[in-house]
Protein backbone atom coordinates (compact mmCIF):
# COMPACT_ATOMS: atom_id res chain seq x y z
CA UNK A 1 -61.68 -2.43 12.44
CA UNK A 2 -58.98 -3.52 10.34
CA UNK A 3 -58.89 -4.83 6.86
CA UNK A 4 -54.90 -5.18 6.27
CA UNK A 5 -53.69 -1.83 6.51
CA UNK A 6 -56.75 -0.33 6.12
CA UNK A 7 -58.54 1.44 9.08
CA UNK A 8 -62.27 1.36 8.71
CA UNK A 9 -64.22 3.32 11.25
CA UNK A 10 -67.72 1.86 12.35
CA UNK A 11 -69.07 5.71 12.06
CA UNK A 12 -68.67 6.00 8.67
CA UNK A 13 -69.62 2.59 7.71
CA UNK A 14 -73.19 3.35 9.49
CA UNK A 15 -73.27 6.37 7.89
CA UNK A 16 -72.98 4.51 4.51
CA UNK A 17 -75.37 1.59 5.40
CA UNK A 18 -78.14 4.34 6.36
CA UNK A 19 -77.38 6.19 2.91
CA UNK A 20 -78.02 3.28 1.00
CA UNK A 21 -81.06 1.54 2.71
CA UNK A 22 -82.03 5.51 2.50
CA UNK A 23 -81.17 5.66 -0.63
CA UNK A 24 -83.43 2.32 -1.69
CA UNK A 25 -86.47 3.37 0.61
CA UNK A 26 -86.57 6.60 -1.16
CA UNK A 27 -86.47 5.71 -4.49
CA UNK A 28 -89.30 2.81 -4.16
CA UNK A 29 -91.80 5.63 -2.97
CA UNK A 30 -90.94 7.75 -5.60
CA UNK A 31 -92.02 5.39 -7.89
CA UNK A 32 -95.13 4.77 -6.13
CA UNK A 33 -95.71 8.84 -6.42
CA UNK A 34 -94.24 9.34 -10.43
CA UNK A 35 -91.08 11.63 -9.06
CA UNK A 36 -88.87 11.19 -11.25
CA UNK A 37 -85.87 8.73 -9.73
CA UNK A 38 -83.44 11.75 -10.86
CA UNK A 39 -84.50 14.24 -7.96
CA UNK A 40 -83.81 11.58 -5.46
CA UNK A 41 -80.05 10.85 -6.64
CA UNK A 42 -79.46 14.98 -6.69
CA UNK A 43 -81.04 15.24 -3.20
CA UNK A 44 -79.07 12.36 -1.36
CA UNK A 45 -76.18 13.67 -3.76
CA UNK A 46 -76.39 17.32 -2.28
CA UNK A 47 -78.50 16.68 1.21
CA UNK A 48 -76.27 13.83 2.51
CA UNK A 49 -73.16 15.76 2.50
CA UNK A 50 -74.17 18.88 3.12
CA UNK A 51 -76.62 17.34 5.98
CA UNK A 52 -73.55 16.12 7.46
CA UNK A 53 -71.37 19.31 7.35
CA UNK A 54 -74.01 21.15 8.76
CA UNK A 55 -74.66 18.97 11.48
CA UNK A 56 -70.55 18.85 12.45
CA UNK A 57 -70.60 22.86 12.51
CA UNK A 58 -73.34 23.22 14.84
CA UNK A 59 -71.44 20.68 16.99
CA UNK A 60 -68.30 22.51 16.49
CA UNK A 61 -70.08 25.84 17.16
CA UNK A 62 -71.35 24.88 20.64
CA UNK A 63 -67.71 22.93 21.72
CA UNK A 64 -65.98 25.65 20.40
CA UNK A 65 -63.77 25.73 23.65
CA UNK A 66 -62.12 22.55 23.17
CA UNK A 67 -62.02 22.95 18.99
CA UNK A 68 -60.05 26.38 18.89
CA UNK A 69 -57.19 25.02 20.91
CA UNK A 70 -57.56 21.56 18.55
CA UNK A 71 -58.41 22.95 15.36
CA UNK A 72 -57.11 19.86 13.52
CA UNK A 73 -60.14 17.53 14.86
CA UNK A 74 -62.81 19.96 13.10
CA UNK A 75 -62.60 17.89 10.61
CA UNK A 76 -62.43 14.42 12.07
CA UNK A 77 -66.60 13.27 12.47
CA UNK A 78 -64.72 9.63 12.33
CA UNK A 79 -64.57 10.58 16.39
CA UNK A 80 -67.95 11.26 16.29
CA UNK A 81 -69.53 14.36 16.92
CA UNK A 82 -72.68 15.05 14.56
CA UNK A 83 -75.59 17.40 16.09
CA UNK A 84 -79.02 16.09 13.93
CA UNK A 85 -80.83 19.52 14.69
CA UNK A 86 -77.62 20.91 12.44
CA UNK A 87 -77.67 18.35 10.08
CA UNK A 88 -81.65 18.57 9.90
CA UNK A 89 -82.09 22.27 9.16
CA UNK A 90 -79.41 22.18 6.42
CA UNK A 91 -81.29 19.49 4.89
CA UNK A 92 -84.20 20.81 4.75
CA UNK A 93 -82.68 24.32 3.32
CA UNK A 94 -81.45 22.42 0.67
CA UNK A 95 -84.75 20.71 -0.26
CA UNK A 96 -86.38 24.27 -0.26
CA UNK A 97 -83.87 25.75 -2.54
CA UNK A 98 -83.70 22.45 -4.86
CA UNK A 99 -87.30 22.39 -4.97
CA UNK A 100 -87.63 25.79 -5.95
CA UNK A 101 -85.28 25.76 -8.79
CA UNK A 102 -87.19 22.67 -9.88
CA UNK A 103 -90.41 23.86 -9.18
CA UNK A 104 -91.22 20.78 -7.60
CA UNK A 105 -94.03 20.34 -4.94
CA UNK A 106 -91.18 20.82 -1.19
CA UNK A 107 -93.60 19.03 1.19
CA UNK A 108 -94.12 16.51 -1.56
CA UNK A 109 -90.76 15.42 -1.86
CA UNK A 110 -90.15 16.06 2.63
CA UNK A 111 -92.94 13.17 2.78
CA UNK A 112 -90.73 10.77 0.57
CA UNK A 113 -87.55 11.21 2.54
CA UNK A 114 -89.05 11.20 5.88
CA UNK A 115 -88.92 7.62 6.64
CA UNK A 116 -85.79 7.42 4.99
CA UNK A 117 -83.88 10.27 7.55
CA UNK A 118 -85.63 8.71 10.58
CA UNK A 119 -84.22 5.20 9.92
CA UNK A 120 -80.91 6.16 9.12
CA UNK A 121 -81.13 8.00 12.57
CA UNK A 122 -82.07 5.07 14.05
CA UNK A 123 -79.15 3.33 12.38
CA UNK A 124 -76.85 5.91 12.59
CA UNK A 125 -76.98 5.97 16.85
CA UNK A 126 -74.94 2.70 16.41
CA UNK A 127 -71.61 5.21 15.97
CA UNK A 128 -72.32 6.70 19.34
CA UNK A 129 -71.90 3.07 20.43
CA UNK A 130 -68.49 2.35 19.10
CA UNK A 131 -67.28 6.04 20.26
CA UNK A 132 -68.32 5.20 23.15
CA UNK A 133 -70.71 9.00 23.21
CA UNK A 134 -73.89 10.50 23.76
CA UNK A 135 -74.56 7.91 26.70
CA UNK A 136 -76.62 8.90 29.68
CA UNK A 137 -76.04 8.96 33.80
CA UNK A 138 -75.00 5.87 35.84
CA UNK A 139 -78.23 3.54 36.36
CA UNK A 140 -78.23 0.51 38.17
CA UNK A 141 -80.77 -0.33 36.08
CA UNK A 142 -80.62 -3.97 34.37
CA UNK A 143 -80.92 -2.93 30.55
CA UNK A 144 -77.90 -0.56 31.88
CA UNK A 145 -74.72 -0.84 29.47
CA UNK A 146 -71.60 -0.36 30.45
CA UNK A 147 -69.78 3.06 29.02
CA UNK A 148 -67.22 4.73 29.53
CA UNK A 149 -65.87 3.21 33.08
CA UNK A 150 -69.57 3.21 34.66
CA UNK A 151 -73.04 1.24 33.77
CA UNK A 152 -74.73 3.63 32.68
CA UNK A 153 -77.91 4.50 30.82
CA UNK A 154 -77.80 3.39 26.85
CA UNK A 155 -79.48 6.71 25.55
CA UNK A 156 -78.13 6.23 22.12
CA UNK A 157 -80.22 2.99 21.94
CA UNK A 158 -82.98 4.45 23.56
CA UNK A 159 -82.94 6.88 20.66
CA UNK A 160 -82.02 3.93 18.13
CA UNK A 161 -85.37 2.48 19.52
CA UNK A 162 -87.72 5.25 18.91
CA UNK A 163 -86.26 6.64 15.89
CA UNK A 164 -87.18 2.71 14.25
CA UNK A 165 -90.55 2.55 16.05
CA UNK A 166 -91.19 6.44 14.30
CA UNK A 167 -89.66 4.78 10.72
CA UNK A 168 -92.44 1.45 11.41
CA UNK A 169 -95.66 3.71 12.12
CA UNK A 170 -94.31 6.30 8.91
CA UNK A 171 -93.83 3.53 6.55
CA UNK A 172 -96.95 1.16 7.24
CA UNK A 173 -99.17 4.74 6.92
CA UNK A 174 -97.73 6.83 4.23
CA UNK A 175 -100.37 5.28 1.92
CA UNK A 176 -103.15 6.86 4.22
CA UNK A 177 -101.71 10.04 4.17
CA UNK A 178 -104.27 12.66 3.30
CA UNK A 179 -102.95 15.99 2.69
CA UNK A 180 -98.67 16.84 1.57
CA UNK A 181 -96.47 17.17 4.44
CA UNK A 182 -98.13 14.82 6.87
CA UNK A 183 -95.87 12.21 7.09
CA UNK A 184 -93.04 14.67 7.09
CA UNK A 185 -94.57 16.37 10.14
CA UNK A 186 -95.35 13.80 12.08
CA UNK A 187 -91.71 12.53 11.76
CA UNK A 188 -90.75 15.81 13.06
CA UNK A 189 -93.30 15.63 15.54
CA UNK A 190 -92.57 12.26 16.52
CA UNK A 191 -89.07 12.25 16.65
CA UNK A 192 -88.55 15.51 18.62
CA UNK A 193 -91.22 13.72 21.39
CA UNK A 194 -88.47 11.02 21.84
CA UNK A 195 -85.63 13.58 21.74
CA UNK A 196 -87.23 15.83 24.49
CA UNK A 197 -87.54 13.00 26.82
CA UNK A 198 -84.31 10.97 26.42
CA UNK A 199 -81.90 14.63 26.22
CA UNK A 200 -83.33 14.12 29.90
CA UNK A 201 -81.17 11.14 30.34
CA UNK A 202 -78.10 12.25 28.82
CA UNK A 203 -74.37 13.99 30.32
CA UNK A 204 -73.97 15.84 27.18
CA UNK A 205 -75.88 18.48 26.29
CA UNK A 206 -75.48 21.62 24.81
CA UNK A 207 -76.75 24.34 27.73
CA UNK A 208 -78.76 27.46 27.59
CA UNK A 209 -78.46 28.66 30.95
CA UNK A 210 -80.89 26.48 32.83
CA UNK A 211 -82.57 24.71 29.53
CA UNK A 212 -81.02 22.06 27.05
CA UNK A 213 -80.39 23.41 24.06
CA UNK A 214 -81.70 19.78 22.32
CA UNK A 215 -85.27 20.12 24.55
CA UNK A 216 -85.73 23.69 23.44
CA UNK A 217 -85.51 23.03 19.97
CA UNK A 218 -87.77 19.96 20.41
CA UNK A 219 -90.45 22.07 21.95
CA UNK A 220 -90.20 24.68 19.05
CA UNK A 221 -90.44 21.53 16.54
CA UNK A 222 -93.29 20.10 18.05
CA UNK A 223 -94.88 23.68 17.91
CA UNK A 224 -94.03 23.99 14.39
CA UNK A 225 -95.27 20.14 13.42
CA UNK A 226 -98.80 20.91 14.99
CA UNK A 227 -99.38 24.67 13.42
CA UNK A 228 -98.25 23.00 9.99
CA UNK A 229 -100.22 20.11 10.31
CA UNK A 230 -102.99 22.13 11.25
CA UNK A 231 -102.65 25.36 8.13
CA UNK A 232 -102.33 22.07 5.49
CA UNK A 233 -104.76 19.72 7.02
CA UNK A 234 -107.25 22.95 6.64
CA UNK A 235 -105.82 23.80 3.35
CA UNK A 236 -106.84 20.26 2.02
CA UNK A 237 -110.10 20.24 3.22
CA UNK A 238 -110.92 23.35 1.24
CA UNK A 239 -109.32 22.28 -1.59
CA UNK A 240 -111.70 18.87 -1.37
CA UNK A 241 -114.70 21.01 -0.82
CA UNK A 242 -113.92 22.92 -3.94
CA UNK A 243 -113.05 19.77 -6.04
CA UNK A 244 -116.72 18.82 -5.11
């Protein structure tokens, strides 16, 4: 898209949109749980960014065939090219270290964000659209769209679709959560569900040997989800019995 001579890329104007609506979601639970507005701003400040750098190495990492003879399109995640599990972990690195130097309460602040991340997921898919990416096999199937020269199956809006139905069933029960980290987990858990099953569906995945790289990380995720759910659900109930 064109605005006179200026070239503005649907990517990054997604990218934006899901920032701000992020940004707003964010910041209205915080007041509802007395953080201080201030750590949001430094975390979207330092976890957007960085979220996104991370996520274009790991990308770059596992297409490093076609990057070290085109070194100049590192850079360039205007053509797409964003790997979440990249862009997730050095999030969530960030929030440990920030919330250590702040001494703030980690899965307290993961809980506030998570329905932020997974709708701006769900938004963010959109780019995959317009760079015409992460689409699935040919289908003959009639909610097929067609990509790349061939109908073919829409797994970025298959993925658009779960990551909003994960953001609805997050936001209309974070006020029922009952111990810190559970909505945080369950996004993980609930979003790396969806990602195991529709990776099925798509033509480019990362490979480890026989396995996609995508579905084994979304099996260790969901491992991780239920053991933490588990240790803090436990830990709250002892804490309650105590309180008693």
């Amino acid at each position: 898209m064109k605005i006179g001579s200026l070239e503005i890329r649907w990517y990054g104007v997604l990218m934006a949109v899901s920032v701000l609506i992020g940004t707003y979601l964010a910041l209205k639970e915080a007041r509802r749980k007395n953080v201080q507005e201030d750590h949001v701003y430094n975390l979207v400040l330092l976890g957007a960014p960085l979220g996104w750098i991370g996520a274009r190495i790991w990308y770059v990492l596992w297409n490093w065939d076609y990057y070290r003879q085109y070194p100049a399109e590192i850079p360039a995640i205007w053509h797409g090219g964003l790997a979440f599990h990249g862009g997730i972990l050095t999030a969530l690195l960030v929030g440990v270290v920030y919330t250590r130097i702040k001494k703030l309460s980690f899965w307290q602040l993961a809980d506030l964000f998570a329905p932020s991340i997974i709708l701006g997921q769900s938004i963010g898919r959109w780019g995959n659209y317009f760079n015409q990416e992460a689409y699935g096999y040919p289908t003959n199937l009639p909610w097929a769209m067609y990509i790349a020269g061939a109908w073919r199956h829409p797994t970025f809006l298959y993925e658009s679709l779960w990551d909003f139905g994960v953001f609805l069933y997050l936001w209309l029960n974070r006020k029922k959560q009952k111990y810190s980290g559970e909505i945080f987990l369950k996004y993980l858990l609930w979003y790396s569900v969806g990602r195991f099953i529709i990776e099925g569906f798509r033509m480019d995945s990362f490979w480890v040997g026989p396995f996609r790289l995508e579905q084994l990380l979304s099996v260790l995720l969901i491992i991780f989800s239920l053991w933490f759910m588990r240790v803090l659900g436990k830990r709250s109930e002892v804490g309650e019995r105590k309180n008693k």
